[in-house]
Protein backbone atom coordinates (compact mmCIF):
# COMPACT_ATOMS: atom_id res chain seq x y z
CA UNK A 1 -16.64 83.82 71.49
CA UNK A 2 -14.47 81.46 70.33
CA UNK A 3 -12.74 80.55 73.27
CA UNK A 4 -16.10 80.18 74.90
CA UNK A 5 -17.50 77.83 71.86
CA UNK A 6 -14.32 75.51 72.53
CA UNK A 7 -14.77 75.23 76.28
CA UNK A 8 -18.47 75.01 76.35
CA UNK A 9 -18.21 71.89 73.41
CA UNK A 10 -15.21 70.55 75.40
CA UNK A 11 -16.95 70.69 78.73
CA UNK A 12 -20.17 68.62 76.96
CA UNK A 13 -17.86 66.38 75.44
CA UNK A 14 -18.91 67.23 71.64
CA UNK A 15 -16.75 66.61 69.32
CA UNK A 16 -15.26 69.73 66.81
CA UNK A 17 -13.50 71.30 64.31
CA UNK A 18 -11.09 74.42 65.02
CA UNK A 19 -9.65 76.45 62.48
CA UNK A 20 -7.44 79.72 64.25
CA UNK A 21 -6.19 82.20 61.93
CA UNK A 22 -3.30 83.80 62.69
CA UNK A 23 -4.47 86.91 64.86
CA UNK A 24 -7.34 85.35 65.72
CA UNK A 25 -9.41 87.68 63.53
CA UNK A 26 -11.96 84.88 61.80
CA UNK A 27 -11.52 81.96 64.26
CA UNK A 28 -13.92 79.02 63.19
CA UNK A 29 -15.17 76.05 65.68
CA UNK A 30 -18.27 74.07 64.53
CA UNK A 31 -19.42 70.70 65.56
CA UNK A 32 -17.60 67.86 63.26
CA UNK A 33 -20.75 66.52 61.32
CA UNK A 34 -21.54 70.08 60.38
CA UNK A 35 -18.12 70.92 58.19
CA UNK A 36 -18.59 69.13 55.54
CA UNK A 37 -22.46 71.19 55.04
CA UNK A 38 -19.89 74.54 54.90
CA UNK A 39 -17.49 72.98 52.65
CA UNK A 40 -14.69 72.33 54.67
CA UNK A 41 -13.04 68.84 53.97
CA UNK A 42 -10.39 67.84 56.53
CA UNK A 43 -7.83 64.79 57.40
CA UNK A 44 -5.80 64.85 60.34
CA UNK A 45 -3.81 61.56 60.21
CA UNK A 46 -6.37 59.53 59.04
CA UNK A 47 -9.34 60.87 60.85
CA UNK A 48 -11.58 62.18 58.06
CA UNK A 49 -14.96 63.30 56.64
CA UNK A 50 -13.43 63.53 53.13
CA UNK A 51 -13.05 60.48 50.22
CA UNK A 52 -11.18 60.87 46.91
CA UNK A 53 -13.72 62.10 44.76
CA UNK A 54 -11.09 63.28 42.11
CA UNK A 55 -8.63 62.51 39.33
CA UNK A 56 -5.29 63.74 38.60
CA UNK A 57 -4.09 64.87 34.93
CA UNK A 58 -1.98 62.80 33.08
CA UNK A 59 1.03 64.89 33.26
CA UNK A 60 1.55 67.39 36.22
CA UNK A 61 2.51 71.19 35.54
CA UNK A 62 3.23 73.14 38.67
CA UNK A 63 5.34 76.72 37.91
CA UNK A 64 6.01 79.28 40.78
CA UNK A 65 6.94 83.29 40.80
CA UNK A 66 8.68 83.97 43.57
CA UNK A 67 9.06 87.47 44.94
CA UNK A 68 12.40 88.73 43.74
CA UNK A 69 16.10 88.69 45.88
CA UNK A 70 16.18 92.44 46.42
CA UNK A 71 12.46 92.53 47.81
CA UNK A 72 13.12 90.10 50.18
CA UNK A 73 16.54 91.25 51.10
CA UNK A 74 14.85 94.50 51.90
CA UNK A 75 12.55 92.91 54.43
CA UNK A 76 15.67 90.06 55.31
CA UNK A 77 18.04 93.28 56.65
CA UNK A 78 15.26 94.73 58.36
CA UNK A 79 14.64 91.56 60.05
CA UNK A 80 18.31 91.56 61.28
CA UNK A 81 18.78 94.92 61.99
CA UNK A 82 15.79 94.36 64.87
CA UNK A 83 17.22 91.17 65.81
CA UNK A 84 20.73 93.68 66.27
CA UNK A 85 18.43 95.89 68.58
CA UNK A 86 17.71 92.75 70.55
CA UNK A 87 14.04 93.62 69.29
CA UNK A 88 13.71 89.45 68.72
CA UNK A 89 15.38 86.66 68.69
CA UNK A 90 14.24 85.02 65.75
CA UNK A 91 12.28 85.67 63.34
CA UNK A 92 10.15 83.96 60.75
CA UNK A 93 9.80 85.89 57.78
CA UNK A 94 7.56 84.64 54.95
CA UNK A 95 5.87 85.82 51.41
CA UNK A 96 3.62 84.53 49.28
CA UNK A 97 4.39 82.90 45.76
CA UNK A 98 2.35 83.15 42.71
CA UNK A 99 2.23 79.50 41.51
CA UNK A 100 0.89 78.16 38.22
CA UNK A 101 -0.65 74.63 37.95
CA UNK A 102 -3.08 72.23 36.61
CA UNK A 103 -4.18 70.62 40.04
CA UNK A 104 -7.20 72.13 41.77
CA UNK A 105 -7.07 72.59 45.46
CA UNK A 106 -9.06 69.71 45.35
CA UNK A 107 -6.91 67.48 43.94
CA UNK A 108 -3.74 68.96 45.76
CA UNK A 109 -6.24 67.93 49.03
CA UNK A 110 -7.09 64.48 48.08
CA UNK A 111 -3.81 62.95 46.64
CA UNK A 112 -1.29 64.44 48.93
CA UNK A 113 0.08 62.57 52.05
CA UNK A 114 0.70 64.80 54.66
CA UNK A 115 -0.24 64.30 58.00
CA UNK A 116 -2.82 67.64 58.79
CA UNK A 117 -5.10 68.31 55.45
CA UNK A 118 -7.14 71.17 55.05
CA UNK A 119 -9.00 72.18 52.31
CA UNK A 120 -11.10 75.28 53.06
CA UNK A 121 -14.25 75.92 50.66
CA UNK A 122 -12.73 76.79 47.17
CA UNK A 123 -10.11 79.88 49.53
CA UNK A 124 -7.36 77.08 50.21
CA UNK A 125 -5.88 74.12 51.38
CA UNK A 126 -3.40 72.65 53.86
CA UNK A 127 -0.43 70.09 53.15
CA UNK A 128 1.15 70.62 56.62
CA UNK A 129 3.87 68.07 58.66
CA UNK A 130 3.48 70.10 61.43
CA UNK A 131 1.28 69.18 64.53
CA UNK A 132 0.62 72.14 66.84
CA UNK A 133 -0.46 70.12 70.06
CA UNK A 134 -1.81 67.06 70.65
CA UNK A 135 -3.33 65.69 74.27
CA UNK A 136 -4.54 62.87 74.88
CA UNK A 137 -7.69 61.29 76.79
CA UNK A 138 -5.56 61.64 80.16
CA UNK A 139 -4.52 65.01 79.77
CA UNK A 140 -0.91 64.56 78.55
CA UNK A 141 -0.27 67.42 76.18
CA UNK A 142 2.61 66.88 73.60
CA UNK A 143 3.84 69.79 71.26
CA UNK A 144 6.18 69.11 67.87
CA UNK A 145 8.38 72.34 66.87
CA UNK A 146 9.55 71.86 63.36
CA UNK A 147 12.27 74.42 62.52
CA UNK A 148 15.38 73.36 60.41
CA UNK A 149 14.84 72.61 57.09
CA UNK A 150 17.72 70.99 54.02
CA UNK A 151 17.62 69.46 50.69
CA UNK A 152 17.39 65.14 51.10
CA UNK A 153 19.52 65.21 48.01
CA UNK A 154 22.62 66.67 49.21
CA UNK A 155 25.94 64.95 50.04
CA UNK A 156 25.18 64.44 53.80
CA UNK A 157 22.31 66.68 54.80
CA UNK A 158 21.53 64.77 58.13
CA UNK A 159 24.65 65.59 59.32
CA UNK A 160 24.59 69.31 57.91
CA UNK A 161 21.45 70.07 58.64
CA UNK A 162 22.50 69.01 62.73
CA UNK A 163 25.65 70.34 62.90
CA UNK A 164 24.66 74.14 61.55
CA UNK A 165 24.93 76.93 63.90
CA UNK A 166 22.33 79.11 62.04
CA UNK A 167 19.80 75.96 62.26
CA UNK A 168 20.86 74.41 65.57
CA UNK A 169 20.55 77.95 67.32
CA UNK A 170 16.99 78.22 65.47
CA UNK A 171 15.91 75.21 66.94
CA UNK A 172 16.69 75.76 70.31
CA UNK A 173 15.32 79.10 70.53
CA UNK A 174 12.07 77.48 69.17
CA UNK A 175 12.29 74.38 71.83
CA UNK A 176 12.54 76.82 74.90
CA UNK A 177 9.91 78.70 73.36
CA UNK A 178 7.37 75.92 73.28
CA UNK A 179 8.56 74.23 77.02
CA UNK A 180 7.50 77.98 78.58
CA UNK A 181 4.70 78.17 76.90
CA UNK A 182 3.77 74.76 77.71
CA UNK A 183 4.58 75.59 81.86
CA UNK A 184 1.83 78.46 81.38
CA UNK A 185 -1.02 75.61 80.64
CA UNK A 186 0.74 72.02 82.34
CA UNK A 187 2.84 71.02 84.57
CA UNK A 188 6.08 68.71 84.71
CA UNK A 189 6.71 70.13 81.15
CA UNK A 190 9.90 68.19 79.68
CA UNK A 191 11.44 67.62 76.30
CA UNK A 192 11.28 63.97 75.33
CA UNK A 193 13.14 64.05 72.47
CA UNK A 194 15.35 66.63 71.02
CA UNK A 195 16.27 67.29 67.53
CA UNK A 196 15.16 64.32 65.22
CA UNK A 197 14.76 64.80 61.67
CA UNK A 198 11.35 63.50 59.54
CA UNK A 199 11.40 62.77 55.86
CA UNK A 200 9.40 64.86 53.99
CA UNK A 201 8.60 63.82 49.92
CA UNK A 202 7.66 66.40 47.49
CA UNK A 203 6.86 66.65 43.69
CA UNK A 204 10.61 67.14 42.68
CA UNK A 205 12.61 66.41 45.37
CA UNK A 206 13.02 65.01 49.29
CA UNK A 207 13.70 67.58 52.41
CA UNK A 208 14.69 66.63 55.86
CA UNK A 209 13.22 68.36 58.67
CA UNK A 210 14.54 68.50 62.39
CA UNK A 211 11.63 68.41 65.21
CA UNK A 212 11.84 68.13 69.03
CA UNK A 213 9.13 66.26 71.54
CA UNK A 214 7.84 68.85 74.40
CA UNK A 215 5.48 66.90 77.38
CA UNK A 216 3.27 68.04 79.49
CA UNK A 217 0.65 67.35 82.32
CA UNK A 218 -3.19 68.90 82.31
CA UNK A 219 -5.30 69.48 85.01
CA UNK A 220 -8.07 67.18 85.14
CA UNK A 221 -10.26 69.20 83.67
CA UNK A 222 -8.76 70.39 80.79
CA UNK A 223 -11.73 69.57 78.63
CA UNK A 224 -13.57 72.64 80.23
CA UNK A 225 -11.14 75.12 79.22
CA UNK A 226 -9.94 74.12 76.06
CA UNK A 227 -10.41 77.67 74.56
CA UNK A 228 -8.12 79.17 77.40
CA UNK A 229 -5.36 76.61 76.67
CA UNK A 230 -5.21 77.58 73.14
CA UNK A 231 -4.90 81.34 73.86
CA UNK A 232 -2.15 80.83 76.34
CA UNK A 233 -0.42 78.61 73.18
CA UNK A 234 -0.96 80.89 69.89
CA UNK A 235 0.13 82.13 68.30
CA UNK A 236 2.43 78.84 67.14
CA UNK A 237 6.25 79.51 68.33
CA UNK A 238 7.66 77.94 65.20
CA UNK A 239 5.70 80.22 62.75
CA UNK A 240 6.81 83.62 64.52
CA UNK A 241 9.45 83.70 66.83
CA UNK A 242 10.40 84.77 69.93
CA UNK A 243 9.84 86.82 72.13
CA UNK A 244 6.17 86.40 70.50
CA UNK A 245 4.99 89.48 70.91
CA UNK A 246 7.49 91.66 69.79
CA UNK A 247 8.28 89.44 67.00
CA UNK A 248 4.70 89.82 65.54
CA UNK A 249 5.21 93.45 65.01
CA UNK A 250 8.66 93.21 63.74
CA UNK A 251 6.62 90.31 61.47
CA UNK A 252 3.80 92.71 60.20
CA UNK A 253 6.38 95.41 59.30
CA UNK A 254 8.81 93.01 57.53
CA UNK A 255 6.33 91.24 55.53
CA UNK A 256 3.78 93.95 54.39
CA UNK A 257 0.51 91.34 53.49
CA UNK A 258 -1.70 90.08 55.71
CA UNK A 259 -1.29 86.42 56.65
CA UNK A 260 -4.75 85.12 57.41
CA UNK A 261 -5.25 81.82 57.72
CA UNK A 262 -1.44 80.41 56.75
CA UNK A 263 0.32 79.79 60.25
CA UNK A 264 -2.68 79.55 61.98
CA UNK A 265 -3.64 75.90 63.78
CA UNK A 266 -6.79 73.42 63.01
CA UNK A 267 -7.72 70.29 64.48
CA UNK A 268 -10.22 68.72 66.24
CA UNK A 269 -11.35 67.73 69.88
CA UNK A 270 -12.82 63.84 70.37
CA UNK A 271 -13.51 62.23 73.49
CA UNK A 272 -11.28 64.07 75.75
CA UNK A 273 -8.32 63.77 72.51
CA UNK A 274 -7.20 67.32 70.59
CA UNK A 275 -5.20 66.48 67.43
CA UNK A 276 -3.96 69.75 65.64
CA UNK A 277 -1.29 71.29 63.08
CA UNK A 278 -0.12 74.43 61.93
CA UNK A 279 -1.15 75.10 58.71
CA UNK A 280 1.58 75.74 56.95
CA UNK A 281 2.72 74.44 53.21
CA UNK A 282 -0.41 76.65 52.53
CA UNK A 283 -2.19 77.58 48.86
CA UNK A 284 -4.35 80.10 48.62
CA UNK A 285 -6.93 81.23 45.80
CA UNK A 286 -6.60 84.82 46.04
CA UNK A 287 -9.29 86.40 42.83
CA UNK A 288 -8.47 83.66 40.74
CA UNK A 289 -4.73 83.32 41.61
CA UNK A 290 -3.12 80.67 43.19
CA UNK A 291 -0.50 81.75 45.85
CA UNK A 292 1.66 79.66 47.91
CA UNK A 293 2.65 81.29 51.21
CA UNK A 294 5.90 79.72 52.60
CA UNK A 295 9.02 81.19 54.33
CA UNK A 296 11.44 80.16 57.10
CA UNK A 297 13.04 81.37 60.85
CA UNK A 298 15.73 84.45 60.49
CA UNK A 299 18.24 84.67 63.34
CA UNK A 300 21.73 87.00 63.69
CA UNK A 301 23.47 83.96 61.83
CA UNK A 302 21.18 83.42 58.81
CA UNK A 303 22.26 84.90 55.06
CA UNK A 304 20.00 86.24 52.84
CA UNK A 305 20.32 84.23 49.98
CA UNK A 306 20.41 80.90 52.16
CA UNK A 307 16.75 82.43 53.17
CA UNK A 308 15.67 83.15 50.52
CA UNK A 309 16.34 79.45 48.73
CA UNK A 310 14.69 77.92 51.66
CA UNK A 311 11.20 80.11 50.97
CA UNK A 312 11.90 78.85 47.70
CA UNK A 313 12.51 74.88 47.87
CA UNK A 314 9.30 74.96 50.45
CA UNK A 315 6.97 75.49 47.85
CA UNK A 316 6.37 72.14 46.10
CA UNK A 317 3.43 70.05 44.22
CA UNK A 318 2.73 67.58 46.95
CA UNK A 319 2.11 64.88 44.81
CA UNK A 320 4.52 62.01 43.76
CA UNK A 321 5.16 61.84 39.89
CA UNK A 322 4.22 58.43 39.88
CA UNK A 323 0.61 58.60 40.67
CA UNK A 324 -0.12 56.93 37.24
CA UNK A 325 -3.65 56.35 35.42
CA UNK A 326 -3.81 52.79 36.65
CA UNK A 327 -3.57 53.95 40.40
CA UNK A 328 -6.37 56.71 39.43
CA UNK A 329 -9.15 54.22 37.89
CA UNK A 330 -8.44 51.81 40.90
CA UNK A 331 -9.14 54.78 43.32
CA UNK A 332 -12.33 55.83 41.20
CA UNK A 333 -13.36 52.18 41.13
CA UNK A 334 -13.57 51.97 44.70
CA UNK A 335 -15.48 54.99 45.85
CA UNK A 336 -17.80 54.15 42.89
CA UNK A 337 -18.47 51.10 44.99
């Protein structure tokens, strides 16, 4: 029904919201004016139905429990020994982390910066840099794989973070991944640009993230069969590997939880424009508990504890230290008005 619900609005030119878990088990589309009226508060690069309607505490406490080295070695050699089978290619292997903090997902929503913001009745919100696919009102479809990921702070992590084998093969596997799946929905599929790196600010510290620019051409009427184009697409390349099918079962077996909605896509469809992300950098309220899912791409050159530190340094406070009280009355002082 879904994919029927995003053709039918697409083909009548009405304007929605999409939110695709990750097997497509509890897919969500509903017109735009009618989210906010189920509690679901988005901002996709500015576009919005949300305002700051919240304050942040003086001083910011944000704790996390990650799952320990020998439980995720376990699942890290199993990874490998079906990439050794030639089972995958890569792999991206995540966990959740049981955080502790005195920000609501409502105030993690409203003062963080990233580009795709999701925040999802009181279950969980969405910090992501990652766009899925965007097309625009003539049809050209663009897609962003994000995979390569290094501390800011380190003596020169551009250059690293290029020049390493486990990343650099990562990132190509990911970029031919995307251009075929691209070729299934467009034509004259090309990459534009090829391994840049985007900034990325966090509570404690700066990471640097390396992207590529796949293009491609719709038919003209795309907007009809919107739904189709997303099934040919999902799930995301960058948040399971390749090849996708096989990799999804090597996933399931590796991790042991069920993902839900974390590495699914959302977005929205305006006038002939689609503007999604996958939702990763992902907190969840699971009875009470706050869990931050977060993990990274495996491949036959990746070590364990390398992983493992990346699952680690992804979960973050999105929120800059120096929000201070001044900047908080000023924001309250203007939606008051």
């Amino acid at each position: 029904r879904y994919l029927e619900k995003m053709n039918e609005y697409g083909k009548h030119n009405i304007p929605f919201l999409f939110i695709l878990d990750f097997d497509l088990q509890t897919p969500i589309i509903l017109p735009l004016q009618e989210a906010k009226k189920a509690g679901i508060y988005f901002n996709i690069k500015g576009f919005s139905n949300a305002a700051v309607n919240s304050s942040l505490p003086q001083h910011l406490y944000f704790q996390k429990y990650p799952i320990s080295f020998s439980d995720y070695e376990r699942s890290f050699h199993y990874v490998q020994q079906q990439l050794r089978l030639g089972n995958s290619f890569l792999t991206n292997l995540t966990f959740p982390t049981r955080i502790e903090t005195n920000l609501s997902l409502h105030q993690i929503f409203d003062y963080n910066q990233a580009p795709y913001r999701l925040l999802f009745q009181d279950q969980f919100t969405v910090f992501s840099p990652e766009s899925f696919v965007q097309i625009d009102d003539t049809g050209k479809i663009a897609s962003f794989p994000m995979k390569g990921t290094i501390d800011a702070r380190l003596p020169n992590a551009a250059e690293e973070l290029l020049n390493d084998r486990k990343e650099r093969a990562e990132h190509n596997t990911i970029v031919d991944l995307i251009r075929n799946d691209l070729s299934r929905v467009a034509k004259k599929v090309r990459v534009e640009k090829f391994r840049y790196l985007d900034h990325i600010q966090t509570w404690d510290k700066s990471l640097l993230q390396m992207s590529s620019k796949i293009v491609g051409q719709l038919p003209k009427n795309y907007t009809s069969h919107l739904g189709y184009i997303f099934e040919e697409l999902l799930p995301a390349g960058s948040i399971c590997g390749a090849p996708k099918k096989k990799t999804v079962e090597v996933i399931k077996t590796a991790e042991g939880y069920e993902r839900g909605y974390y590495t699914g896509v959302f977005g929205y469809y305006e006038n002939g424009r689609v503007e999604s992300g996958v939702m990763i950098r992902f907190i969840e309220n699971i009875d009470g508990q706050l869990y931050y899912k977060s993990g990274g791409g495996i491949t036959v050159y990746s070590e364990a504890k390398k992983e493992y530190q990346e699952l680690i340094d992804k979960v973050y406070a999105p929120i800059h230290r120096e929000h201070s009280s001044s900047q908080r009355e000023n924001q309250e002082f203007a939606l008051a008005y």
